[in-house]
N, C-alpha and C. Protein backbone atom coordinates (compact mmCIF):
# COMPACT_ATOMS: atom_id res chain seq x y z
N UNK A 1 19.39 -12.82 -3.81
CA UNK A 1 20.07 -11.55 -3.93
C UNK A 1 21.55 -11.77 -3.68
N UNK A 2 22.45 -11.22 -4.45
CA UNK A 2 23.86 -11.25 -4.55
C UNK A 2 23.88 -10.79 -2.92
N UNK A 3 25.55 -11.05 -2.29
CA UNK A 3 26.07 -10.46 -1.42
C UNK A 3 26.44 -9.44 -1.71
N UNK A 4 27.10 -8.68 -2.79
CA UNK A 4 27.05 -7.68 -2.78
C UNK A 4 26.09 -6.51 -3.03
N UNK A 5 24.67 -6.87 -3.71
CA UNK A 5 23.71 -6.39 -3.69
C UNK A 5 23.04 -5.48 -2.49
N UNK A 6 23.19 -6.98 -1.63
CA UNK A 6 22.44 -6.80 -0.16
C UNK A 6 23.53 -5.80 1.15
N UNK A 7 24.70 -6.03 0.26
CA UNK A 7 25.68 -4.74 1.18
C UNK A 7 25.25 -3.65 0.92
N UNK A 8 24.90 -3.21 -0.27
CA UNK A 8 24.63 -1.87 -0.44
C UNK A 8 23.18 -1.65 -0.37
N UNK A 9 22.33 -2.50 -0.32
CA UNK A 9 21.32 -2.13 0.23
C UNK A 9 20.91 -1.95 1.94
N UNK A 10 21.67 -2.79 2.64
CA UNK A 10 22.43 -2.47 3.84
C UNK A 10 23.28 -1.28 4.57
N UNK A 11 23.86 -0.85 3.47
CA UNK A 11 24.59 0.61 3.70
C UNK A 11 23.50 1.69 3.46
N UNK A 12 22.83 1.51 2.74
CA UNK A 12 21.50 2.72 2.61
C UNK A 12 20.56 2.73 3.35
N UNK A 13 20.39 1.68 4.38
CA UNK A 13 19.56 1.27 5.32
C UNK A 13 19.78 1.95 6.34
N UNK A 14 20.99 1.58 6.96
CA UNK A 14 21.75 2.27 7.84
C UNK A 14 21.64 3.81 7.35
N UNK A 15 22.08 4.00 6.53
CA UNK A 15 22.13 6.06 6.10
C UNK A 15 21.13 6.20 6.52
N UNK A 16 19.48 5.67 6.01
CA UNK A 16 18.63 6.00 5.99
C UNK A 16 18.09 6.39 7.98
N UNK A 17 18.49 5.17 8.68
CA UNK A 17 18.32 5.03 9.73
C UNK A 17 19.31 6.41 10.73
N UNK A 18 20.76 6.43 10.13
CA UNK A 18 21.38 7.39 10.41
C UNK A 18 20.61 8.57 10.64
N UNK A 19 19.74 8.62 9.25
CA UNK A 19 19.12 10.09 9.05
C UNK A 19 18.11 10.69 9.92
N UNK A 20 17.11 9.49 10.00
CA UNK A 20 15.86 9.41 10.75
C UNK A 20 16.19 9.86 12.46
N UNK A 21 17.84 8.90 12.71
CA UNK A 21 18.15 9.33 14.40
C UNK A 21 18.58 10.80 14.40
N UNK A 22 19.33 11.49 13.37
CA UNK A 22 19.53 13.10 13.71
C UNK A 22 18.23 13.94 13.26
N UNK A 23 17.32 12.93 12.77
CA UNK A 23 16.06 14.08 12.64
C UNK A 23 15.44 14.10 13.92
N UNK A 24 15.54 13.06 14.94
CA UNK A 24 14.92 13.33 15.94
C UNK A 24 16.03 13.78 16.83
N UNK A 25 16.88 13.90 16.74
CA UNK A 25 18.02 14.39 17.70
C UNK A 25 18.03 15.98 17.38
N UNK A 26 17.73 16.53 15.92
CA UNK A 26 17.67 17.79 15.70
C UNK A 26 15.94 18.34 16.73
N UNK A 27 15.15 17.52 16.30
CA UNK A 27 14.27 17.90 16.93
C UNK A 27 14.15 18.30 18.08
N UNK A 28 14.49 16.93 18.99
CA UNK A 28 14.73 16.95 20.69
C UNK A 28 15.57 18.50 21.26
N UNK A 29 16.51 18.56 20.45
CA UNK A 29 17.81 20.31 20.63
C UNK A 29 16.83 21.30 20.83
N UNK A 30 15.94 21.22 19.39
CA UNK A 30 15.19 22.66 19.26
C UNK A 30 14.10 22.76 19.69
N UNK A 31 13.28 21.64 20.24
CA UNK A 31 12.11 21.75 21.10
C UNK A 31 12.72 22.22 22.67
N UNK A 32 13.64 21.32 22.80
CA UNK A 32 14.10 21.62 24.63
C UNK A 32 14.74 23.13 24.47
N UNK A 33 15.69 23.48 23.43
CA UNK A 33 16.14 24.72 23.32
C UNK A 33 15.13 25.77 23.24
N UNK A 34 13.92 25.62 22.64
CA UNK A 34 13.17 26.84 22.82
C UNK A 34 11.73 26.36 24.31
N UNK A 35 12.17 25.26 24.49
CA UNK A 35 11.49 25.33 26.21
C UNK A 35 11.78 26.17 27.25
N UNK A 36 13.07 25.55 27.19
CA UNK A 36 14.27 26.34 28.16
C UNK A 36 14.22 27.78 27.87
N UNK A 37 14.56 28.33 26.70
CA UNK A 37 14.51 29.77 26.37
C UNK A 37 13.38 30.41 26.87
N UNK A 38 12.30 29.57 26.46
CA UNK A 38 10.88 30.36 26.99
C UNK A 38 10.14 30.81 25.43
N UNK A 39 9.44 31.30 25.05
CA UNK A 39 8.25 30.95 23.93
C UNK A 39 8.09 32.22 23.64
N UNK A 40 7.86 33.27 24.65
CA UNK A 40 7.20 34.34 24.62
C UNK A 40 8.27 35.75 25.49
N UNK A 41 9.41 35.06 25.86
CA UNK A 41 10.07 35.98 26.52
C UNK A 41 11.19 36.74 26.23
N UNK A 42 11.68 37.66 26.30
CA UNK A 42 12.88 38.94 25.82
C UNK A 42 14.04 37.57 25.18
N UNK A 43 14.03 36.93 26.02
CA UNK A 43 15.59 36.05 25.41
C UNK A 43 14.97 34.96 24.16
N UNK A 44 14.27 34.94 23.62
CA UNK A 44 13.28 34.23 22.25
C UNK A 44 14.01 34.99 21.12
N UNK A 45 13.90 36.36 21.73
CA UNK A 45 14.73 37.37 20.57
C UNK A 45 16.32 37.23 20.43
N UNK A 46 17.13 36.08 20.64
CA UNK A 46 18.35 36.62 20.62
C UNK A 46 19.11 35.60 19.61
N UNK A 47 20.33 35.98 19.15
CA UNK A 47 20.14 35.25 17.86
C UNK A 47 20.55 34.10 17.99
N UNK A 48 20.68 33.10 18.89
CA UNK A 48 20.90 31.95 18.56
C UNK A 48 19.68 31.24 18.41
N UNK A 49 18.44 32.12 19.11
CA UNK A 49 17.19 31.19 18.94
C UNK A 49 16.46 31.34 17.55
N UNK A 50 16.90 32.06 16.59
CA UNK A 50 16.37 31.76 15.58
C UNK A 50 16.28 30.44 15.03
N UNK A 51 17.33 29.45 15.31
CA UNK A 51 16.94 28.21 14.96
C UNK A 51 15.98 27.40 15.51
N UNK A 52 15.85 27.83 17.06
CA UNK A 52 14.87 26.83 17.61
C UNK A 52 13.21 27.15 16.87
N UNK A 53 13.11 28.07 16.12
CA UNK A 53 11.96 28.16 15.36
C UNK A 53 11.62 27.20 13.62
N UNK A 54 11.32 27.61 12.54
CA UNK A 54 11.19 27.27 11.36
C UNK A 54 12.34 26.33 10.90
N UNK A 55 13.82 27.54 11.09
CA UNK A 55 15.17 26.78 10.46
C UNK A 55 15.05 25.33 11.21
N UNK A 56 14.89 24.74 12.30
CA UNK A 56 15.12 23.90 12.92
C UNK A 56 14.31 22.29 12.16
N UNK A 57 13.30 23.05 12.60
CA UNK A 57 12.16 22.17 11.96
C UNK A 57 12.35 21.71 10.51
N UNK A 58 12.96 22.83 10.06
CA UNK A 58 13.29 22.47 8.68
C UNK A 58 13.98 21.65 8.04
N UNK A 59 15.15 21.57 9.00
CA UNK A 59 16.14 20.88 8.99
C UNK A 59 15.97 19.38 8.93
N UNK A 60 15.63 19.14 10.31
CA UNK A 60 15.20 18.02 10.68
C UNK A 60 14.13 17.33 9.73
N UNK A 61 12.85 18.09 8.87
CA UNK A 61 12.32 17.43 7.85
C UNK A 61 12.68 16.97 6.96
N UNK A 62 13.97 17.75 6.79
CA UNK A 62 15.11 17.28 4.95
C UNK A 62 15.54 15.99 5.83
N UNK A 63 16.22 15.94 7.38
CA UNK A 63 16.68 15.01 7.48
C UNK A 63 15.93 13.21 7.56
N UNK A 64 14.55 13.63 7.51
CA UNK A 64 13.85 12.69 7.84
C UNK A 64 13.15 12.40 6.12
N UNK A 65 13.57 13.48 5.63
CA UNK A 65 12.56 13.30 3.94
C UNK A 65 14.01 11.99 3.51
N UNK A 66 15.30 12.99 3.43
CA UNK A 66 16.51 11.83 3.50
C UNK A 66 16.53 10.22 3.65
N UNK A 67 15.51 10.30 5.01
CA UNK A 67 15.79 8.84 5.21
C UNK A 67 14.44 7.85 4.69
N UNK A 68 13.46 9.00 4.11
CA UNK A 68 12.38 7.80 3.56
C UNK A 68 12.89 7.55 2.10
N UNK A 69 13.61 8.57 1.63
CA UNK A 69 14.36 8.48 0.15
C UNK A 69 15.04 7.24 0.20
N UNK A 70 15.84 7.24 1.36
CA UNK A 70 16.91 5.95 1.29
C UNK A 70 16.30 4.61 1.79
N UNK A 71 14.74 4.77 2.02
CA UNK A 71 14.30 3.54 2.28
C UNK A 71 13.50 2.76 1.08
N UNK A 72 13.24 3.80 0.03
CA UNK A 72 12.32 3.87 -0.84
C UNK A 72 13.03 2.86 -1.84
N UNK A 73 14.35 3.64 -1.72
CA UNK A 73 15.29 3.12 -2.95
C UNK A 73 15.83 1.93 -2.55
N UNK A 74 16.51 1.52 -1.55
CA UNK A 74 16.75 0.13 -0.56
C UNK A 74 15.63 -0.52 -0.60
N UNK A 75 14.06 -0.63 -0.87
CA UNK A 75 13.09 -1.34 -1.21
C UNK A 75 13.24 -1.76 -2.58
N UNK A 76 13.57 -0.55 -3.22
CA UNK A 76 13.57 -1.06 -4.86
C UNK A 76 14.75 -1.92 -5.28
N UNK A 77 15.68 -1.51 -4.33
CA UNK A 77 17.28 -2.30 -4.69
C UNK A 77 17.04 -4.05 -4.30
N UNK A 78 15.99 -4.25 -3.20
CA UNK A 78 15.37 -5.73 -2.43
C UNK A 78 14.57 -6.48 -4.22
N UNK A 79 13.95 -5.63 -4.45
CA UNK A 79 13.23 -6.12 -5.80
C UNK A 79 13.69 -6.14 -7.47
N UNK A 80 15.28 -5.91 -7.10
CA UNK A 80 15.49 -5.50 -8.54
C UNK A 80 15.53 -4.63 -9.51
N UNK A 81 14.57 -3.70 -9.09
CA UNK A 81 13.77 -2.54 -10.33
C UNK A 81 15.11 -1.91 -10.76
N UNK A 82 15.10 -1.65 -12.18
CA UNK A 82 16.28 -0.82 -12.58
C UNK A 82 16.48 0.69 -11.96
N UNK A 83 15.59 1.46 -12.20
CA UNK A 83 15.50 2.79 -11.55
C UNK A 83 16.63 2.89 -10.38
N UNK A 84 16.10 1.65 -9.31
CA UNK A 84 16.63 2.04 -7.68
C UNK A 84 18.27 1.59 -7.92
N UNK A 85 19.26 1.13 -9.03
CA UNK A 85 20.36 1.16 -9.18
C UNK A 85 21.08 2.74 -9.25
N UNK A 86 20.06 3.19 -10.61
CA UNK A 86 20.62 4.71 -10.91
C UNK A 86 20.58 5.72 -9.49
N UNK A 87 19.74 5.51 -8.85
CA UNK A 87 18.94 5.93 -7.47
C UNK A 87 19.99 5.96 -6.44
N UNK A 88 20.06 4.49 -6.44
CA UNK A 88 20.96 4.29 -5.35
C UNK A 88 22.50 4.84 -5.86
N UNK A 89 22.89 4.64 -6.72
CA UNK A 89 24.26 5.45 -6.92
C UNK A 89 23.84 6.60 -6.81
N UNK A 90 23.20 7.46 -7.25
CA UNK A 90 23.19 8.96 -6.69
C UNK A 90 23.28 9.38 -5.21
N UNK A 91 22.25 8.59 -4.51
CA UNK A 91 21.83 8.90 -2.65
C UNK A 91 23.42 8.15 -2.65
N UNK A 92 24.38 7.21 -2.83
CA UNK A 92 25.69 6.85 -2.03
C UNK A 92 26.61 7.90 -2.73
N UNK A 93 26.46 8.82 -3.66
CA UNK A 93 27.62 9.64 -3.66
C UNK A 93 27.10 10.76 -3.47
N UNK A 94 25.97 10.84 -2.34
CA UNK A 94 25.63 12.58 -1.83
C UNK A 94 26.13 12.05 -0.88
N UNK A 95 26.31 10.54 -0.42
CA UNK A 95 26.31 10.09 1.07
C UNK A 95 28.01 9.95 1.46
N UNK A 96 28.78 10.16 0.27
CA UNK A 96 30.38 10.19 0.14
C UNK A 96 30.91 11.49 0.84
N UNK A 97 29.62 12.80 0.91
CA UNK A 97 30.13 13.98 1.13
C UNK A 97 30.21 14.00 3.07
N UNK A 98 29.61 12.94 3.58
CA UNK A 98 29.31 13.18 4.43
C UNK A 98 30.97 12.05 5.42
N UNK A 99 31.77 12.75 5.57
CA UNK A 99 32.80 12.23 6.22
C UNK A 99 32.81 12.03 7.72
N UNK A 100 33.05 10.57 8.04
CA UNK A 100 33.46 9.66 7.59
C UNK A 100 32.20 8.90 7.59
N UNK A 101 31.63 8.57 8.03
CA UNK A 101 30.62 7.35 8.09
C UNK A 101 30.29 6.93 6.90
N UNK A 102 29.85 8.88 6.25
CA UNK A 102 28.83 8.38 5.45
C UNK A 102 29.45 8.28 3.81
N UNK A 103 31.37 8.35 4.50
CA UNK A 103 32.27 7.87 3.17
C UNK A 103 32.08 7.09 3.19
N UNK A 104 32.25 6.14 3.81
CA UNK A 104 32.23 4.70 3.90
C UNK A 104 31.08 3.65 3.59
N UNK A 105 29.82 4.31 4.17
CA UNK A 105 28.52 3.54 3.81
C UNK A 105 28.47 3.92 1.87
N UNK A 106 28.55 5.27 1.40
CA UNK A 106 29.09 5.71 0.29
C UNK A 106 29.50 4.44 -0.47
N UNK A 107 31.15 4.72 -0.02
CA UNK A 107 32.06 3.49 -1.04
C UNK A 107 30.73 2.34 -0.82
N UNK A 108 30.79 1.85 0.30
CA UNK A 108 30.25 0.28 0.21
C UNK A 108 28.99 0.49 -0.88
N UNK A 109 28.47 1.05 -0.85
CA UNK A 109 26.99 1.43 -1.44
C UNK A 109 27.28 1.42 -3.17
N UNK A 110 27.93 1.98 -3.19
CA UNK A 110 28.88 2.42 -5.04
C UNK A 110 29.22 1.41 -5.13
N UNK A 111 30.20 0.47 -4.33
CA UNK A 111 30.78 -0.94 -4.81
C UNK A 111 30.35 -1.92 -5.48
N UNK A 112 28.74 -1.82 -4.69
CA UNK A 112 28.19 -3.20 -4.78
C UNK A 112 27.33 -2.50 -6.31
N UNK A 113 26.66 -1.16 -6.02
CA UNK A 113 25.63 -0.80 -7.18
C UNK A 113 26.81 -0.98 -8.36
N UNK A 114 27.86 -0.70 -8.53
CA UNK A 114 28.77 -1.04 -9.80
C UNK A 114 29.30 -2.07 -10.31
N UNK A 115 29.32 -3.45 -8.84
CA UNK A 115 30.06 -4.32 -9.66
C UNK A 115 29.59 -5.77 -10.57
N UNK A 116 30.19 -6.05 -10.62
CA UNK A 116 29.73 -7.43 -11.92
C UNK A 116 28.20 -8.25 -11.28
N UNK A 117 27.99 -8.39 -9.73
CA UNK A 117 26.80 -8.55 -10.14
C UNK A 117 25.48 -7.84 -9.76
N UNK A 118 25.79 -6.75 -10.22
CA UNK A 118 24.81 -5.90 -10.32
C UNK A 118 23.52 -5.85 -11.47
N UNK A 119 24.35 -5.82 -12.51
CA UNK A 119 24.32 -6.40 -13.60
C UNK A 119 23.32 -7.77 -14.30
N UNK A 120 23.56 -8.62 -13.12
CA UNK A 120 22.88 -9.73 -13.43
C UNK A 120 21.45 -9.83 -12.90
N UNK A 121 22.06 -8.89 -11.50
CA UNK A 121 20.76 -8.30 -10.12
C UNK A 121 19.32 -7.80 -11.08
N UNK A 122 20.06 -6.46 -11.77
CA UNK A 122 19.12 -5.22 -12.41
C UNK A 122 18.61 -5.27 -13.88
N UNK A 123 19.26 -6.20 -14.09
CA UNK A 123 18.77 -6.94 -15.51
C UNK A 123 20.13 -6.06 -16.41
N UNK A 124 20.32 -6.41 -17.71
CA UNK A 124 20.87 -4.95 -18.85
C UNK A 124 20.10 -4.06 -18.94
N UNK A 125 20.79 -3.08 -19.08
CA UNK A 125 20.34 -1.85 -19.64
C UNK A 125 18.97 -1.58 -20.61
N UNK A 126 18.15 -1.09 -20.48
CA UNK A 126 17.43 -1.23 -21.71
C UNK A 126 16.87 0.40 -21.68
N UNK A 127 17.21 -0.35 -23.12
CA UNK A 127 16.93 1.61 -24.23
C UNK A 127 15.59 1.76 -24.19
N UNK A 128 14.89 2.65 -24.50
CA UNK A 128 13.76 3.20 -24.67
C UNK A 128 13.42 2.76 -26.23
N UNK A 129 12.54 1.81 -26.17
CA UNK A 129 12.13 1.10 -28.06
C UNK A 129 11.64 2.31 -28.90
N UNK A 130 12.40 2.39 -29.96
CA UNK A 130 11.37 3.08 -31.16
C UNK A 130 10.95 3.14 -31.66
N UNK A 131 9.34 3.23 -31.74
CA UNK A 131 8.47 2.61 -32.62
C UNK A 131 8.64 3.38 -33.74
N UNK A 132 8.49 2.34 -34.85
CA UNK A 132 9.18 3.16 -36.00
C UNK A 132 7.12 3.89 -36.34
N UNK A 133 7.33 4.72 -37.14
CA UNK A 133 5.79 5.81 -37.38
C UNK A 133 5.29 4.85 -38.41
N UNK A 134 3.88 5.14 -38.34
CA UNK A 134 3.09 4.43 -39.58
C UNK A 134 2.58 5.49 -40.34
N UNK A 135 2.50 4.75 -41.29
CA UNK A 135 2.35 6.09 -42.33
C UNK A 135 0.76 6.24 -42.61
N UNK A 136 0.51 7.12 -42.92
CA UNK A 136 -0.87 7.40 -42.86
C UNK A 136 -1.74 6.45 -43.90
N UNK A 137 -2.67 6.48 -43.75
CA UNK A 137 -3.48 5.25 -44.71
C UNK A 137 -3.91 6.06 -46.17
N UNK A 138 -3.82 5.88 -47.12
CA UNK A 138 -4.62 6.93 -48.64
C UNK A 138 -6.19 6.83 -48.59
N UNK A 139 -6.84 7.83 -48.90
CA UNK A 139 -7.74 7.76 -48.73
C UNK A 139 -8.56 7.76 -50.01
């Protein structure tokens, strides 16, 4: 595997890992936050605890769905498969929005999926063949 290959499969590793630690860090907030609050009591109703319910949980699942995405595709980027190129450039420029870290894991991630040997990594391009039609037989 190129060095630059393995950077950007490295940078998605890390995101991925990134992701997985604020899914449990979101978790840990909103479990202890609605401990502390109490479950069943007058202050459950007030509006900051609406998150420690559904929204919370929710959250934290995108953040953890996030990081099996970025492990899925960092597997495929280890093996070559063309797919996890197109893949992986998409997950490093959602990962550009996320300033700074996840500019940076981003760039590195884009660098390597774009440059010259990527190319050699993912094989060329290949079109979808067209089978030309057969024509029906006379009967």
């Amino acid at each position: 595997m190129p060095d630059s290959i393995k950077t950007s499969r490295i940078a998605l590793v890390v995101a991925a890992g990134l992701a997985f630690a604020t899914a449990a860090l979101l978790v840990f907030i909103f479990v202890s936050g609605a401990v502390i609050v109490g479950w069943g009591t007058e202050r459950a109703d007030l509006l900051g605890s609406a998150l420690l319910g559904f929204a919370g949980i929710a959250l934290a699942a995108g953040f953890a769905a996030f990081g099996v995405v970025g492990l899925v595709i960092a597997g495929g980027i280890a093996r070559g498969l063309p797919w996890s190129r197109y893949a992986g450039a998409a997950l490093a420029a959602i990962l550009c929005v996320g300033v700074p870290v996840g500019t940076i894991l981003g760039i590195v991630a884009l660098t390597g999926l774009f440059g010259a040997d990527a190319r050699d990594w993912f094989g060329p391009a290949r079109l979808p063949r067209r089978v030309p039609p057969v024509p029906p037989t006379a009967v």
